[in-house]
C-alpha atoms as a PDB file:
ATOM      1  CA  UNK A   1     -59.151   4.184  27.146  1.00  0.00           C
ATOM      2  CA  UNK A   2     -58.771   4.261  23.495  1.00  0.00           C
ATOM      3  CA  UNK A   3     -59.125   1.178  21.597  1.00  0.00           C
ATOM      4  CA  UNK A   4     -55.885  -0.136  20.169  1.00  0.00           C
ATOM      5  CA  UNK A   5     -54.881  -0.168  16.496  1.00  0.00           C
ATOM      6  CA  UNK A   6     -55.618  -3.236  14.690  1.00  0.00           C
ATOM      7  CA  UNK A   7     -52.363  -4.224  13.971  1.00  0.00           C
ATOM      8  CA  UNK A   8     -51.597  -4.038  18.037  1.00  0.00           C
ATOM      9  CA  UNK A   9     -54.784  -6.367  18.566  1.00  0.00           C
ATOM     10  CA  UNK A  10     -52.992  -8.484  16.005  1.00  0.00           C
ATOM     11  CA  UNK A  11     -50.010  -8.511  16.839  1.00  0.00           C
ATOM     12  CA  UNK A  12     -50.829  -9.179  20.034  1.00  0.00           C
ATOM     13  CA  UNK A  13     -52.891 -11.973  19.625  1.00  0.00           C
ATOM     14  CA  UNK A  14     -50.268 -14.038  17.494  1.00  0.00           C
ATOM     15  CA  UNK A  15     -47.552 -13.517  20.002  1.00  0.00           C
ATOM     16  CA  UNK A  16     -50.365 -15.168  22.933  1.00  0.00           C
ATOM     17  CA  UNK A  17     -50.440 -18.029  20.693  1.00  0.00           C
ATOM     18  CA  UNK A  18     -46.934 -18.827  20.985  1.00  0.00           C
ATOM     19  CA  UNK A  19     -44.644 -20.184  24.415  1.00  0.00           C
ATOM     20  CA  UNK A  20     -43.416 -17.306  25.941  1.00  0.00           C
ATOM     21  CA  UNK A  21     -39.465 -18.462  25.309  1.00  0.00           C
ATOM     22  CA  UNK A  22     -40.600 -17.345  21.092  1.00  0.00           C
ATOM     23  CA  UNK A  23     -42.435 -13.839  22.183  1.00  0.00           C
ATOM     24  CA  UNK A  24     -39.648 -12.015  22.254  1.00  0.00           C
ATOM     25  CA  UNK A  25     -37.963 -13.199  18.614  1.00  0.00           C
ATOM     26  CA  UNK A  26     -41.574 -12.814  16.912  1.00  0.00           C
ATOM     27  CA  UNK A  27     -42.152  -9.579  18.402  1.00  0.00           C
ATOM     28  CA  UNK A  28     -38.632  -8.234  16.919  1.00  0.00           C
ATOM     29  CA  UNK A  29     -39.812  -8.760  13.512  1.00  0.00           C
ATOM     30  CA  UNK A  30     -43.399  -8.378  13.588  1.00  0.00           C
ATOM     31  CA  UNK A  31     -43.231  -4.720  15.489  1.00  0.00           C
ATOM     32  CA  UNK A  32     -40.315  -4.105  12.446  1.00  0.00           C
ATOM     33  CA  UNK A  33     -38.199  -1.466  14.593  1.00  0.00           C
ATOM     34  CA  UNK A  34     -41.859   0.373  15.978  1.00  0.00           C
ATOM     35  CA  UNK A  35     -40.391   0.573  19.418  1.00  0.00           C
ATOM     36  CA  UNK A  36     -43.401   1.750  20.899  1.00  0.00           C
ATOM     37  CA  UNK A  37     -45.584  -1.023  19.430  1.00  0.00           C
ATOM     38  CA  UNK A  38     -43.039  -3.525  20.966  1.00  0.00           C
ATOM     39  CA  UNK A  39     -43.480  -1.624  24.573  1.00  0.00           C
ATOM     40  CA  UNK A  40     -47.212  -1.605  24.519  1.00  0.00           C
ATOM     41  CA  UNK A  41     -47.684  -5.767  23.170  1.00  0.00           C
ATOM     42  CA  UNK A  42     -45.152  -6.423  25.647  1.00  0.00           C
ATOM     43  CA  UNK A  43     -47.009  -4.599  28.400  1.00  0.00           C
ATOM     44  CA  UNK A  44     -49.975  -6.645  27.550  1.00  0.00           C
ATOM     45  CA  UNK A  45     -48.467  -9.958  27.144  1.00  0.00           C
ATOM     46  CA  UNK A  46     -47.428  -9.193  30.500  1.00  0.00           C
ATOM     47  CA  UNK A  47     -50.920  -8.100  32.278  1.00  0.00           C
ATOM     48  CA  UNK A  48     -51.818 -11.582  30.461  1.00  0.00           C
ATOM     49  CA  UNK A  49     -49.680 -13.207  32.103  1.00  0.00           C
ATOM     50  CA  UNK A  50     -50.611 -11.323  35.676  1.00  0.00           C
ATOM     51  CA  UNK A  51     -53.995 -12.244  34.769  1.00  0.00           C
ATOM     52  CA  UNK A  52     -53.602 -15.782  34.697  1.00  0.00           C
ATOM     53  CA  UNK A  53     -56.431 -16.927  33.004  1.00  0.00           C
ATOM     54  CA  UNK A  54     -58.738 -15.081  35.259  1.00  0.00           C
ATOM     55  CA  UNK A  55     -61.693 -14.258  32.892  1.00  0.00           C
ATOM     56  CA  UNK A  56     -61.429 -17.973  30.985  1.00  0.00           C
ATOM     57  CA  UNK A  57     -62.963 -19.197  34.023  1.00  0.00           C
ATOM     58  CA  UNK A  58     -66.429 -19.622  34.119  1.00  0.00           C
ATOM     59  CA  UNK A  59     -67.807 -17.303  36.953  1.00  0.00           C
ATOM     60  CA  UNK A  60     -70.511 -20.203  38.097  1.00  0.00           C
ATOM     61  CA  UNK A  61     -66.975 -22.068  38.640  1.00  0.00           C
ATOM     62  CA  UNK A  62     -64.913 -19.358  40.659  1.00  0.00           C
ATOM     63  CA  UNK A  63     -67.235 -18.599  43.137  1.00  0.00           C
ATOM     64  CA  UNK A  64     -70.081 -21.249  43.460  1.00  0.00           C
ATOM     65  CA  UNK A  65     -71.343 -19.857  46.900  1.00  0.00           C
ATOM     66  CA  UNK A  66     -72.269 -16.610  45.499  1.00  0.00           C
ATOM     67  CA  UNK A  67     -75.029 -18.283  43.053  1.00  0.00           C
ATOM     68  CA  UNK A  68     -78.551 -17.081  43.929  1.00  0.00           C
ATOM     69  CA  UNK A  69     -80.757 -19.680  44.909  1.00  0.00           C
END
């Protein structure tokens, strides 16, 4: 999978830092009519979302029992 463009990575990160309720206005302007860039940051605010968190967990916190002794 290519990497994305910087600007994606960007915009993408500023729009995680907001409440979801604000996405969608700062997306409209900061994807400037690039309706393609909109579809892909919107895709990944949404596996975000799916994700839940999932990798901010510490793994020796998810699943203790699995530890080697």
């Amino acid at each position: 999978m290519p990497k994305p463009p910087e600007h994606e990575i960007e915009v993408f990160n500023r729009a995680l830092e907001l409440p979801v309720p604000e996405q969608a206005a700062y997306l409209a302007g900061a994807c400037a009519g690039d309706v393609a860039l909109c579809l892909r940051v919107e895709e990944l605010l949404r596996v975000q979302e799916q994700a839940g968190g999932f990798l901010a967990r510490p793994g020796n916190k998810v699943a203790p029992r699995f530890r080697r002794q």
